[in-house]
Protein backbone atom coordinates (compact mmCIF):
# COMPACT_ATOMS: atom_id res chain seq x y z
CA UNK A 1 -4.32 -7.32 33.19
CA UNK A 2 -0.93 -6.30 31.58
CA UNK A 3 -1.45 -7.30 28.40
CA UNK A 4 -4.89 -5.07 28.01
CA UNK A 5 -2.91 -2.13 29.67
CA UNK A 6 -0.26 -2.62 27.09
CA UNK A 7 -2.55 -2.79 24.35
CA UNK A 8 -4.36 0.61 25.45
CA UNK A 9 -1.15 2.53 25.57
CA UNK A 10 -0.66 1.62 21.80
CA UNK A 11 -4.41 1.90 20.68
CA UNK A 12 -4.71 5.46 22.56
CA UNK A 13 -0.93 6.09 21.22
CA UNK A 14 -2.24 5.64 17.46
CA UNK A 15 -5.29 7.19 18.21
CA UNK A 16 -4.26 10.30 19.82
CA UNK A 17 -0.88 10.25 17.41
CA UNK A 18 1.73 10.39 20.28
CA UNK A 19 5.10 11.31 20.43
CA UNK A 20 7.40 7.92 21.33
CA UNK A 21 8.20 10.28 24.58
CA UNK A 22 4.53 10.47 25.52
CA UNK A 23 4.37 6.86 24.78
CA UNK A 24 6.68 6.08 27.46
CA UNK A 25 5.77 8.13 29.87
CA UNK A 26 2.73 6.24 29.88
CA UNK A 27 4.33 3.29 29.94
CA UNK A 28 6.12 3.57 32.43
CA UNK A 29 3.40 5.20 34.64
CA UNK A 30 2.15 1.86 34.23
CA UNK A 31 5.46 -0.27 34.50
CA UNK A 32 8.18 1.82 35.99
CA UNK A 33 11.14 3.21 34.77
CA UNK A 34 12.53 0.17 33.07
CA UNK A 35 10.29 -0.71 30.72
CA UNK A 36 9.69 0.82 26.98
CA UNK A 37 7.82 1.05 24.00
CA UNK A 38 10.41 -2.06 22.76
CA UNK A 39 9.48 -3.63 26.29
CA UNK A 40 5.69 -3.51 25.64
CA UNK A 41 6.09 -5.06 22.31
CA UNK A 42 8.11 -7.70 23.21
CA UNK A 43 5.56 -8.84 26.34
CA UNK A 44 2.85 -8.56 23.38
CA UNK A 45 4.54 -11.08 21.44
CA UNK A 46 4.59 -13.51 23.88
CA UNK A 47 2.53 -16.17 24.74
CA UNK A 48 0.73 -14.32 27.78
CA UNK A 49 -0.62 -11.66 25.65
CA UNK A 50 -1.66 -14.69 22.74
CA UNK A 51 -3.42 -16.30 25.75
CA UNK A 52 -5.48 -13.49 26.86
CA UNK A 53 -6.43 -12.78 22.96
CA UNK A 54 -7.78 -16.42 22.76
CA UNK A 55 -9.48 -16.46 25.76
CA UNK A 56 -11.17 -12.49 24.91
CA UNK A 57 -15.12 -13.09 24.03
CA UNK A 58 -15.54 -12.11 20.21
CA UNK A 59 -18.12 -9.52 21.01
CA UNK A 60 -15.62 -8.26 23.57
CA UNK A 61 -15.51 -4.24 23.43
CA UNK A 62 -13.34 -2.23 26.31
CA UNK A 63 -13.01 1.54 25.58
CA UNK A 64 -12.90 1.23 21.79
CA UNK A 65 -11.13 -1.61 21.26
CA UNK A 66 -13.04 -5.02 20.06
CA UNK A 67 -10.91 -8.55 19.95
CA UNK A 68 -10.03 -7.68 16.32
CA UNK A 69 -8.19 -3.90 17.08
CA UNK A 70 -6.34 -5.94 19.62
CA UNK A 71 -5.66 -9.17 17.25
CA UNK A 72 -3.81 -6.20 15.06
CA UNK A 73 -1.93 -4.41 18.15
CA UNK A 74 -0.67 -7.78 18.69
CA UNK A 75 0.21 -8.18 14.99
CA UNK A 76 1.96 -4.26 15.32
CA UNK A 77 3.94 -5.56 18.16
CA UNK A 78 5.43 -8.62 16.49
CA UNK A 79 6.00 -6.93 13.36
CA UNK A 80 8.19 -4.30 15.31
CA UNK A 81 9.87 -6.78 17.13
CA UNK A 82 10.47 -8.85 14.02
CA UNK A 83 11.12 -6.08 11.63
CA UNK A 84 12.69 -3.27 13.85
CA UNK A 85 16.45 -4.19 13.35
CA UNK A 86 18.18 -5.49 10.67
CA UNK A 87 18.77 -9.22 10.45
CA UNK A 88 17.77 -10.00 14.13
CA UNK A 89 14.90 -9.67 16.01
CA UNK A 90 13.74 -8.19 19.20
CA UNK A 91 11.43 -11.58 20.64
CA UNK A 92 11.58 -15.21 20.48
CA UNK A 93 8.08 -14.56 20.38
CA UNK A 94 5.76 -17.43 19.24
CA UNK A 95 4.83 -15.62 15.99
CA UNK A 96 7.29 -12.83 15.96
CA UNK A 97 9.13 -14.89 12.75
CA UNK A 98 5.74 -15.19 11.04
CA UNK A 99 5.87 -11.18 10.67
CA UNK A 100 9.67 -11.11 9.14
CA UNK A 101 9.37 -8.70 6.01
CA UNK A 102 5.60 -8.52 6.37
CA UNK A 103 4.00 -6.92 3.63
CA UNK A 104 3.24 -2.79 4.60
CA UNK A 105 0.72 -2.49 2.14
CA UNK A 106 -1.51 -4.88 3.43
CA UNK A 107 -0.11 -3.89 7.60
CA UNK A 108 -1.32 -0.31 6.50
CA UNK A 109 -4.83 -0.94 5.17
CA UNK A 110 -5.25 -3.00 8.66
CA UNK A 111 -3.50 -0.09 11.01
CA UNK A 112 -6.38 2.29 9.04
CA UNK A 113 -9.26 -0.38 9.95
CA UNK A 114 -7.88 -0.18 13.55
CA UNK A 115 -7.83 3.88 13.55
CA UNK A 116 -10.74 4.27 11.48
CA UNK A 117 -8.83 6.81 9.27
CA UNK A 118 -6.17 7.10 6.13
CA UNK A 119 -2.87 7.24 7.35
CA UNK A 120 -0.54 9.22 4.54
């Protein structure tokens, strides 16, 4: 499932604080050469990767991450693709515009719920 695959690489990513190199090397392990950490955020934005987040039971727990971690690794991904440049986005995702100029404070305290630690 590549949504789930794409959502590990970012959950162990975070967890294990990777360099963006490691990052994609993993990704494209998984995808091939011609995908990228941009790549894997846009797919998450998209209505595949909302479709397998409805459709995940809430008690659902896969090597540390419940529905909730991965309800936030979504929200990561459209924040990046909404926020990453300046006055355009990355996705047409269905809720990429909902994240333009999210608030950080409030991104942050939900990044440290996901990792289970302060983040400086």
């Amino acid at each position: 499932m590549k949504t789930i695959i794409c959502v590990n690489i970012i959950y162990k990513a975070l967890i294990e604080n990777w360099s963006l190199d490691e990052i994609n090397k993993e990704i494209k392990k998984h995808f091939g050469n011609y995908w990228s950490f941009t790549h894997v955020c846009q797919f998450l934005s998209g209505k595949e990767a909302l479709k397998v987040l409805n459709s995940l039971e809430d008690d659902y727990l896969n090597d540390g991450l419940t529905k909730e971690k991965v309800k936030t690794i979504l929200g990561l991904a459209n924040s990046y693709c909404a926020n990453a440049l300046p006055h355009q986005t990355l996705s047409n995702g269905i809720k990429v515009k909902n994240f333009l100029n999210s608030n950080e404070l409030e991104f942050k305290d939900k990044l440290e719920s996901l990792l289970d630690r302060k983040l400086h």
